[in-house]
N, C-alpha and C. Protein backbone atom coordinates (compact mmCIF):
# COMPACT_ATOMS: atom_id res chain seq x y z
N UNK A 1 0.84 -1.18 0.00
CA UNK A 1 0.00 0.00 0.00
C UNK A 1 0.88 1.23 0.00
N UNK A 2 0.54 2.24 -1.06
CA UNK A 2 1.63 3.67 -0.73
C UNK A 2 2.47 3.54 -1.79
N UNK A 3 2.94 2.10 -2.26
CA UNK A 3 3.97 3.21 -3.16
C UNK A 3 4.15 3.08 -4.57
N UNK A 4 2.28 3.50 -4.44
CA UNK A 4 2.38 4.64 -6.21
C UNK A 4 1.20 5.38 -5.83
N UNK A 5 2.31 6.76 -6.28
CA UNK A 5 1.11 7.95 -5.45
C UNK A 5 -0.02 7.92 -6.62
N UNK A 6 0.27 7.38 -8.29
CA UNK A 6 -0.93 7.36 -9.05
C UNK A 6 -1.92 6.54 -9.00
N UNK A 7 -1.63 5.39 -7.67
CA UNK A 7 -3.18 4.40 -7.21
C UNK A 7 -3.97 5.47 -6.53
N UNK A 8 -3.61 6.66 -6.09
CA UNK A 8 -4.48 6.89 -4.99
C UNK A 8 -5.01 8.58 -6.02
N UNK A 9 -4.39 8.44 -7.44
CA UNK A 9 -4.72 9.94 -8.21
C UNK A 9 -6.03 9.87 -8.03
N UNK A 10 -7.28 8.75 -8.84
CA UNK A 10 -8.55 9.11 -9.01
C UNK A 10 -8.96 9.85 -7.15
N UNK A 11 -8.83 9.70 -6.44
CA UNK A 11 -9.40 10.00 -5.11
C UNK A 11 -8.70 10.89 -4.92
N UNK A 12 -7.42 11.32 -5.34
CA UNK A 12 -6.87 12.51 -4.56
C UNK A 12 -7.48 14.09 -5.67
N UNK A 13 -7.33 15.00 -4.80
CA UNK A 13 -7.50 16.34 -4.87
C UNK A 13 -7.35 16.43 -6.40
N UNK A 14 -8.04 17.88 -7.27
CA UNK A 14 -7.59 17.57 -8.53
C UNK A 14 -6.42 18.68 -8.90
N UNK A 15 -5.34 18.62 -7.95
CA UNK A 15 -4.20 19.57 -8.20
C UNK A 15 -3.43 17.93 -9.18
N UNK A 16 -3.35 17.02 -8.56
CA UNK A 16 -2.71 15.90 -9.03
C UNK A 16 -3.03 15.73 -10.53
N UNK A 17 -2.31 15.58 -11.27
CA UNK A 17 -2.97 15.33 -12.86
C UNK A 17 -2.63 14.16 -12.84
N UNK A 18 -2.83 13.49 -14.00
CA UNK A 18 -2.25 12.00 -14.69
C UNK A 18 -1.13 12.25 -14.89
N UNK A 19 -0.32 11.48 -14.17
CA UNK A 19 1.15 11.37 -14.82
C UNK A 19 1.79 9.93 -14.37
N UNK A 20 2.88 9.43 -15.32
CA UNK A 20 3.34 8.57 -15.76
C UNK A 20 3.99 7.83 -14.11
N UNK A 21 4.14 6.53 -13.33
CA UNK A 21 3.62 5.90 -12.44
C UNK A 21 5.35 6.79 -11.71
N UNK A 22 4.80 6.55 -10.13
CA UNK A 22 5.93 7.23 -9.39
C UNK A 22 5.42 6.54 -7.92
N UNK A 23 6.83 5.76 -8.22
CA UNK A 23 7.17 4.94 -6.86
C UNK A 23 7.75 6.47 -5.58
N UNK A 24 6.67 6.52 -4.53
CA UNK A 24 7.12 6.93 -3.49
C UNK A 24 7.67 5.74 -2.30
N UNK A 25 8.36 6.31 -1.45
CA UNK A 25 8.96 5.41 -0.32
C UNK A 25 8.21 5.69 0.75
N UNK A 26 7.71 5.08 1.34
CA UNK A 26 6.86 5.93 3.03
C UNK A 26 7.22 4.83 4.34
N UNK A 27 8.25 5.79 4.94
CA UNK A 27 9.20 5.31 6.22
C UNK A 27 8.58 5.99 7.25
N UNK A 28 9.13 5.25 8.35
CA UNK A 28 8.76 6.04 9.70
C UNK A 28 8.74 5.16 10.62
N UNK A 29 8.98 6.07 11.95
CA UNK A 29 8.97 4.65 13.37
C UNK A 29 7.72 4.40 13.83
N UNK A 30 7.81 3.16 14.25
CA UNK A 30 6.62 2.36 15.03
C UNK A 30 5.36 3.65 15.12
N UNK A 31 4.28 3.32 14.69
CA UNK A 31 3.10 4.41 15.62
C UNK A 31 3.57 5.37 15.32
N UNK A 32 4.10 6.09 13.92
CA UNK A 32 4.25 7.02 13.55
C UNK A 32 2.62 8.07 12.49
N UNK A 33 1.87 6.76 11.90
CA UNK A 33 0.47 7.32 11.56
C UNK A 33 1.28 7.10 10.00
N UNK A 34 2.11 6.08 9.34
CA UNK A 34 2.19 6.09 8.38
C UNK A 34 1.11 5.28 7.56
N UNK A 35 0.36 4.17 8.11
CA UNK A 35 -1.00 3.76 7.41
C UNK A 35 -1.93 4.82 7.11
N UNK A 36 -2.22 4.85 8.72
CA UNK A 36 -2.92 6.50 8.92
C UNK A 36 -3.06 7.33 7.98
N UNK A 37 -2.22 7.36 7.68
CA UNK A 37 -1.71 8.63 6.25
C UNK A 37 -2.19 7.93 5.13
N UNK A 38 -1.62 7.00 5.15
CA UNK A 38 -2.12 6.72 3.85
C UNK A 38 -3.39 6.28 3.13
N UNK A 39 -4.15 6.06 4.38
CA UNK A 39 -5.90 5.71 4.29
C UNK A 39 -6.60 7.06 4.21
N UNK A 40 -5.79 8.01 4.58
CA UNK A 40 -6.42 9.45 4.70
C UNK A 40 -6.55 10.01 3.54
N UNK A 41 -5.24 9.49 2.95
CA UNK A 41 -5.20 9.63 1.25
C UNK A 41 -6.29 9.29 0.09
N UNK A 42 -6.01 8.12 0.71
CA UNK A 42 -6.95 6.86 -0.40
C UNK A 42 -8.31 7.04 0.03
N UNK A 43 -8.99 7.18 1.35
CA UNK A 43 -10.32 7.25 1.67
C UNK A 43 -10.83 8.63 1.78
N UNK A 44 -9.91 9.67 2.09
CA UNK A 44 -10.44 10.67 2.45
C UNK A 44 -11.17 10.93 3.82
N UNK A 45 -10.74 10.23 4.60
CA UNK A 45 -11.41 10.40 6.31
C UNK A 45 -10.62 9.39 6.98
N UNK A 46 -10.15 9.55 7.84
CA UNK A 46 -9.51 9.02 9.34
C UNK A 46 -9.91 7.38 9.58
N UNK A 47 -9.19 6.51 9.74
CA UNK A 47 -9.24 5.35 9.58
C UNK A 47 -8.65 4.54 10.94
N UNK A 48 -9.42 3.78 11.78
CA UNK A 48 -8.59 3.76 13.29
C UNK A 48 -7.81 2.69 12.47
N UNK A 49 -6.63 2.52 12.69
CA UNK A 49 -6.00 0.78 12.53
C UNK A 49 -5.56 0.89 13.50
N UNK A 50 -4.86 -0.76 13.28
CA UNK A 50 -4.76 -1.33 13.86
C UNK A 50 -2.88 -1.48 13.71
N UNK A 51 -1.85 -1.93 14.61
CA UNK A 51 -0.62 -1.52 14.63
C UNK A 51 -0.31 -3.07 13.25
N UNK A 52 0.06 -1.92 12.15
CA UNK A 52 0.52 -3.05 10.80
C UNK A 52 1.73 -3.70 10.47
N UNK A 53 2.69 -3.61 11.78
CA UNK A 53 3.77 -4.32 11.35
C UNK A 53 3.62 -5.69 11.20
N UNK A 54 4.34 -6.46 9.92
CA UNK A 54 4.45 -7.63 9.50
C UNK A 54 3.37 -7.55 8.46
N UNK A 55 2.24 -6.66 8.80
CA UNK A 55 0.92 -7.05 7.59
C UNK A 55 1.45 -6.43 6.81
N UNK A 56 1.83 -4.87 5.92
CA UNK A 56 1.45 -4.84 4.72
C UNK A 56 2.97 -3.87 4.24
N UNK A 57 4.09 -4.37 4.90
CA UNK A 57 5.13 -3.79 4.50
C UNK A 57 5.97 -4.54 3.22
N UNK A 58 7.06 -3.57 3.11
CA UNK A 58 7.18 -4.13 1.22
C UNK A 58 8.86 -3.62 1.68
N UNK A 59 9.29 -4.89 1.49
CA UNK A 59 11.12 -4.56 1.44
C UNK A 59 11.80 -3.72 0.38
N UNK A 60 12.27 -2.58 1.52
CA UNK A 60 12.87 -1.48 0.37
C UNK A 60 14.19 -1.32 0.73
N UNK A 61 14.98 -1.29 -0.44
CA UNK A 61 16.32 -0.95 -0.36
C UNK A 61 16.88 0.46 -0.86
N UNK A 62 17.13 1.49 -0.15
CA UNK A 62 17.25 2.61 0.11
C UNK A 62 18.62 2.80 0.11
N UNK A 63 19.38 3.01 -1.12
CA UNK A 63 21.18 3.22 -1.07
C UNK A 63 21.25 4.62 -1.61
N UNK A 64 22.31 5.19 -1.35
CA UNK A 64 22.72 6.29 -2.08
C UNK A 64 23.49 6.18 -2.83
N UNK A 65 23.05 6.29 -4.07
CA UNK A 65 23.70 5.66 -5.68
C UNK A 65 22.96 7.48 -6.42
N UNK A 66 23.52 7.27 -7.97
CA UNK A 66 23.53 9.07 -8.38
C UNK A 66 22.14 9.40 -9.15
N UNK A 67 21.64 7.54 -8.87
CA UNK A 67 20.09 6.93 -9.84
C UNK A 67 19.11 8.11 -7.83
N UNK A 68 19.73 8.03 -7.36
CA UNK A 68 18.85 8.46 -6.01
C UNK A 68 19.12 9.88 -5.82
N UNK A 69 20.57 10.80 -6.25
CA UNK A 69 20.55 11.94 -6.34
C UNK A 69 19.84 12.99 -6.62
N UNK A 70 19.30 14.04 -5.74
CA UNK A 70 18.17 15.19 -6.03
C UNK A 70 16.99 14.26 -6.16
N UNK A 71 16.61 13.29 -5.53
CA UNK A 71 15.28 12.78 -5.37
C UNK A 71 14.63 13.59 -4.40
N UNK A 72 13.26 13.99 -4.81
CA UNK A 72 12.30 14.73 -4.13
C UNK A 72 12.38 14.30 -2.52
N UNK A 73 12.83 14.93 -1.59
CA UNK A 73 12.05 14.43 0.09
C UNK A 73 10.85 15.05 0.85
N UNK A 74 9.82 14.68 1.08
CA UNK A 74 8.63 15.10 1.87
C UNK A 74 9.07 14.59 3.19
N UNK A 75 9.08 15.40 4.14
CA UNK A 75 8.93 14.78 5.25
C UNK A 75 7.32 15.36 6.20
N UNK A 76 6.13 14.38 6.13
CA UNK A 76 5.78 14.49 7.05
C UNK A 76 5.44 14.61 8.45
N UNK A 77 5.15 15.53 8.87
CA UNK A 77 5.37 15.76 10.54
C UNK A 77 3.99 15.36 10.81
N UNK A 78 3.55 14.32 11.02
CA UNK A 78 2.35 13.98 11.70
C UNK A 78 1.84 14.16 13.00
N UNK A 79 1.06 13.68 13.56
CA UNK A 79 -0.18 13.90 14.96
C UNK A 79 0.25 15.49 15.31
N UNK A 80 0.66 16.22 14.42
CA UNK A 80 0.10 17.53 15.20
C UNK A 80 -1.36 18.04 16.08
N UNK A 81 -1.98 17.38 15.44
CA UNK A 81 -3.13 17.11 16.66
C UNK A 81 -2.75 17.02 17.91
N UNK A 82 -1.89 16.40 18.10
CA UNK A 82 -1.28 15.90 19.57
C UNK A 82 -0.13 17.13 20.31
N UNK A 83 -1.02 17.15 21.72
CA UNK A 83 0.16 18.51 22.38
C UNK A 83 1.61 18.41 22.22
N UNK A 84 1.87 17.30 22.72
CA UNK A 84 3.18 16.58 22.36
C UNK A 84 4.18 16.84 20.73
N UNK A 85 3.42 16.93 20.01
CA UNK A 85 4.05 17.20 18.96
C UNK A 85 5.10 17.64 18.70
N UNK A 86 6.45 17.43 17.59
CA UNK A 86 7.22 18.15 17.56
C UNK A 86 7.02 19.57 16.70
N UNK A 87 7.56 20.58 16.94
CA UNK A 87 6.99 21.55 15.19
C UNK A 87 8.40 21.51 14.18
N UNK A 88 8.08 21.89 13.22
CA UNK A 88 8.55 21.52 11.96
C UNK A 88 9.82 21.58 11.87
N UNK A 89 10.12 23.12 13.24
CA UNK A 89 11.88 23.22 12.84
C UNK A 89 12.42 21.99 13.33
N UNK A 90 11.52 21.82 14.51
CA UNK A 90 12.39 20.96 15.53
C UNK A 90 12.59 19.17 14.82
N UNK A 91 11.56 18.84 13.89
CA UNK A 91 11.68 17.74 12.91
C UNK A 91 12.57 18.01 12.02
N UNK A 92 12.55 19.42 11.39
CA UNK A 92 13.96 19.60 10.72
C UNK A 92 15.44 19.39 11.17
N UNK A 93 15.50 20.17 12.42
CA UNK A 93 17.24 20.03 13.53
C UNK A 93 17.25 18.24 13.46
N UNK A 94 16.09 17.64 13.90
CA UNK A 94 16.27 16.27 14.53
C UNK A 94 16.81 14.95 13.01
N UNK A 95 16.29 15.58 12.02
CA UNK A 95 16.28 14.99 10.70
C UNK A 95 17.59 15.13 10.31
N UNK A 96 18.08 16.15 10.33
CA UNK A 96 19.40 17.05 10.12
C UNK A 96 18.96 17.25 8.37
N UNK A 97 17.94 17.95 8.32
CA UNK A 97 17.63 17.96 6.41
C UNK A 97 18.81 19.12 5.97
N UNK A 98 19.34 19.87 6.62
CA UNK A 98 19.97 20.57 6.42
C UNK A 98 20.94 20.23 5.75
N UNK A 99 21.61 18.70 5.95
CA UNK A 99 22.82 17.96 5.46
C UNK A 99 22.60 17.46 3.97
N UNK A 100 21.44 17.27 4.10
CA UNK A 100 20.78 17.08 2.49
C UNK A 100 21.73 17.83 1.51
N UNK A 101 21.99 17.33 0.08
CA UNK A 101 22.46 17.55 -0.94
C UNK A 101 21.66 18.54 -1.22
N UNK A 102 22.49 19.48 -1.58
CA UNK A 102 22.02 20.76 -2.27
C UNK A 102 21.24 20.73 -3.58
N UNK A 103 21.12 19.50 -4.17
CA UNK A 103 20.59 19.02 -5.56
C UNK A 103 19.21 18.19 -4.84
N UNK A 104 19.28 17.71 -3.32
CA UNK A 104 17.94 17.61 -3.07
C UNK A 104 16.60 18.10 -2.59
N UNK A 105 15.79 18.44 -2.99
CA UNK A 105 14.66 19.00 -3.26
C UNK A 105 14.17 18.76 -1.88
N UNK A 106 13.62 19.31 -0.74
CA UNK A 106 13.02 18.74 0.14
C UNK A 106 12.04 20.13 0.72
N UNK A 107 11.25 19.48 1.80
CA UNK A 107 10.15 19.70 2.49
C UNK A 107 9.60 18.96 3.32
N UNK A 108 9.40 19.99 4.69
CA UNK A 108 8.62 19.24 5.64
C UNK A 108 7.81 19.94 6.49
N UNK A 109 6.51 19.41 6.25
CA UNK A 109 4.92 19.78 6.11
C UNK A 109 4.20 19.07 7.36
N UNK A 110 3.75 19.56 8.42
CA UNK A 110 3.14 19.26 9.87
C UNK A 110 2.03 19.01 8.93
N UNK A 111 1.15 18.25 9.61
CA UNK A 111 0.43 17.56 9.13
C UNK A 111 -0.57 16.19 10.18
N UNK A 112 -2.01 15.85 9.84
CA UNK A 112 -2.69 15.55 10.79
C UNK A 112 -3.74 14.30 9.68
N UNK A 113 -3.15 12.95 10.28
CA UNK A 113 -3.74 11.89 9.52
C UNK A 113 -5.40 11.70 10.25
N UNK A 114 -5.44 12.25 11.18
CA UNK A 114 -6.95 12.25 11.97
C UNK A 114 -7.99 13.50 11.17
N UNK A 115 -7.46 14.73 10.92
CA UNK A 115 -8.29 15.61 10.62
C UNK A 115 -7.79 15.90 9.03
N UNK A 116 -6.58 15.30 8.56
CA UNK A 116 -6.51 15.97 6.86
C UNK A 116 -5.32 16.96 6.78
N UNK A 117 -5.33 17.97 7.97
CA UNK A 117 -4.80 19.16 7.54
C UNK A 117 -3.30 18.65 7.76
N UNK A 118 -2.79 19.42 6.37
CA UNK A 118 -1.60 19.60 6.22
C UNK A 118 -0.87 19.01 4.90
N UNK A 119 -2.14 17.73 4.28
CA UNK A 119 -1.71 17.11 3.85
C UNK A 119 -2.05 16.61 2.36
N UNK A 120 -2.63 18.12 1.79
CA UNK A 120 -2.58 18.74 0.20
C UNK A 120 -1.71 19.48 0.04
N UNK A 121 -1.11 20.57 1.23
CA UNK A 121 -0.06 21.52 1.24
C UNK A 121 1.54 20.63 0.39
N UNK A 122 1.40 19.49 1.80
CA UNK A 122 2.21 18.79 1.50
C UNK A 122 2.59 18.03 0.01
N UNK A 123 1.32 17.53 -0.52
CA UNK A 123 1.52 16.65 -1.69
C UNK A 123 1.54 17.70 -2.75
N UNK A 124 1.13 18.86 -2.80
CA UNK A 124 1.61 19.88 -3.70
C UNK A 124 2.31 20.31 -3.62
N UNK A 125 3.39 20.32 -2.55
CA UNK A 125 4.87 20.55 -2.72
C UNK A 125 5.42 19.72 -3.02
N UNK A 126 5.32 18.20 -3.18
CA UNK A 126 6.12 17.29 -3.68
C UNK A 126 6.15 17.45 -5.33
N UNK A 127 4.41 17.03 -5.56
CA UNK A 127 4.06 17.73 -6.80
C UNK A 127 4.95 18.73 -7.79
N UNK A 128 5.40 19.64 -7.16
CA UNK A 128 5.92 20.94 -7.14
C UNK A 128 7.04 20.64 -7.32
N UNK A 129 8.15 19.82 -6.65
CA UNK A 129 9.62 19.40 -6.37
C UNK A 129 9.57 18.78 -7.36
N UNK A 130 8.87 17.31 -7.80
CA UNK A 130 8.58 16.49 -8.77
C UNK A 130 9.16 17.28 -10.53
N UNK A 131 8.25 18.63 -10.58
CA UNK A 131 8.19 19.37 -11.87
C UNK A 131 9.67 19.79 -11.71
N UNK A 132 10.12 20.30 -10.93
CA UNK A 132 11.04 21.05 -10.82
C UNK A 132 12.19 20.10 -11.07
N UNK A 133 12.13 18.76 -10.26
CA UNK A 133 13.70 18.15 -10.90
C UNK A 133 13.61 17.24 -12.27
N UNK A 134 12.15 17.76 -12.99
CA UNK A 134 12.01 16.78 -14.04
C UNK A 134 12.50 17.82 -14.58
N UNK A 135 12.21 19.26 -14.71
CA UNK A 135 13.14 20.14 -15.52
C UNK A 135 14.41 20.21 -15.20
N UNK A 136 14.92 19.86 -13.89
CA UNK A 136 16.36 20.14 -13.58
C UNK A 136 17.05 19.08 -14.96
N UNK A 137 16.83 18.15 -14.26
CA UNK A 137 17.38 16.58 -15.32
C UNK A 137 17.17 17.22 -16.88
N UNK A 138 15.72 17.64 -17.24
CA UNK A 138 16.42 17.97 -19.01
C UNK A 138 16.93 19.03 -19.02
N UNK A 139 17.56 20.12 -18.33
CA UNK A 139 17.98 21.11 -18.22
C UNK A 139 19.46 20.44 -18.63
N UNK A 140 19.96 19.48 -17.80
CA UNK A 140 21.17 19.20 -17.88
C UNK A 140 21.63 18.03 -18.97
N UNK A 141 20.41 17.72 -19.35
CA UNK A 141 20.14 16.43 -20.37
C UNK A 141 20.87 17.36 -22.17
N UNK A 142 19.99 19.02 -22.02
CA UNK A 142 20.29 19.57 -22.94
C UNK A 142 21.57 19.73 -23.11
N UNK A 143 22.13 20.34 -21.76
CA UNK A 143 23.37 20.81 -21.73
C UNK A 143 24.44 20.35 -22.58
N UNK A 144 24.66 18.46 -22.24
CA UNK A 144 25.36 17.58 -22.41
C UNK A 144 25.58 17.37 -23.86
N UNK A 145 24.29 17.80 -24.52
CA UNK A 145 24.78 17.36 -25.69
C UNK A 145 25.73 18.53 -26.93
């Protein structure tokens, strides 16, 4: 479940157009609301589950090779609902996105798998990153030749 953001196009918002299939990755620790999220997506309303480890995870191998360079990063900051919460800088310091490659595109968008909010902002900035390094790449595609 999750990773092709074009299973979940017909239901999502109509900022999303048709476009050609795009494997996202969706990580996170234990009871982080990453189902959560993603039923919020696909259904459009808040979904209690149930804790899914072992049910519906998909072995990913995550290397830094130049095929992974300037790949788009979203980082969701979820249960802002919750007092506890961290806010965005403080997910940023803790992430260290700062260390990120200057060729990678990133963002990170607080966000609430119980109530929704946060989390069109979010996918239209990926959206957004998406366009931007598809022009980066023929930008440099032209260059070369």
């Amino acid at each position: 479940m999750g990773n092709q953001l074009t299973d979940m196009a017909p239901n999502t918002p109509s900022f999303l157009p048709n476009f050609q299939c795009l494997h996202v990755v969706v990580i996170g620790l234990d009871s982080a609301g990453k189902t959560s999220l993603l039923y919020r997506l696909k259904l459009k309303e808040f979904v209690k589950t149930i804790p899914t480890k072992g049910f519906n995870t998909e072995k990913i191998k995550i290397t830094r090779t130049s095929e992974n360079q300037g790949v788009p990063v979203l980082v969701l900051a979820n249960k802002q609902d919750l007092d506890a919460a961290l806010s965005v800088s403080e997910v940023e310091k803790l992430l260290s996105v700062h260390e990120l490659s200057t060729y990678t595109l990133h963002h990170v968008q607080s966000c609430s798998a119980v109530d929704g909010q946060g989390l069109q902002p979010g996918l239209e900035k990926l959206y957004e990153m998406i366009l931007k390094r598809k022009k980066m790449l023929k930008h440099n595609r032209n260059r070369k030749r």
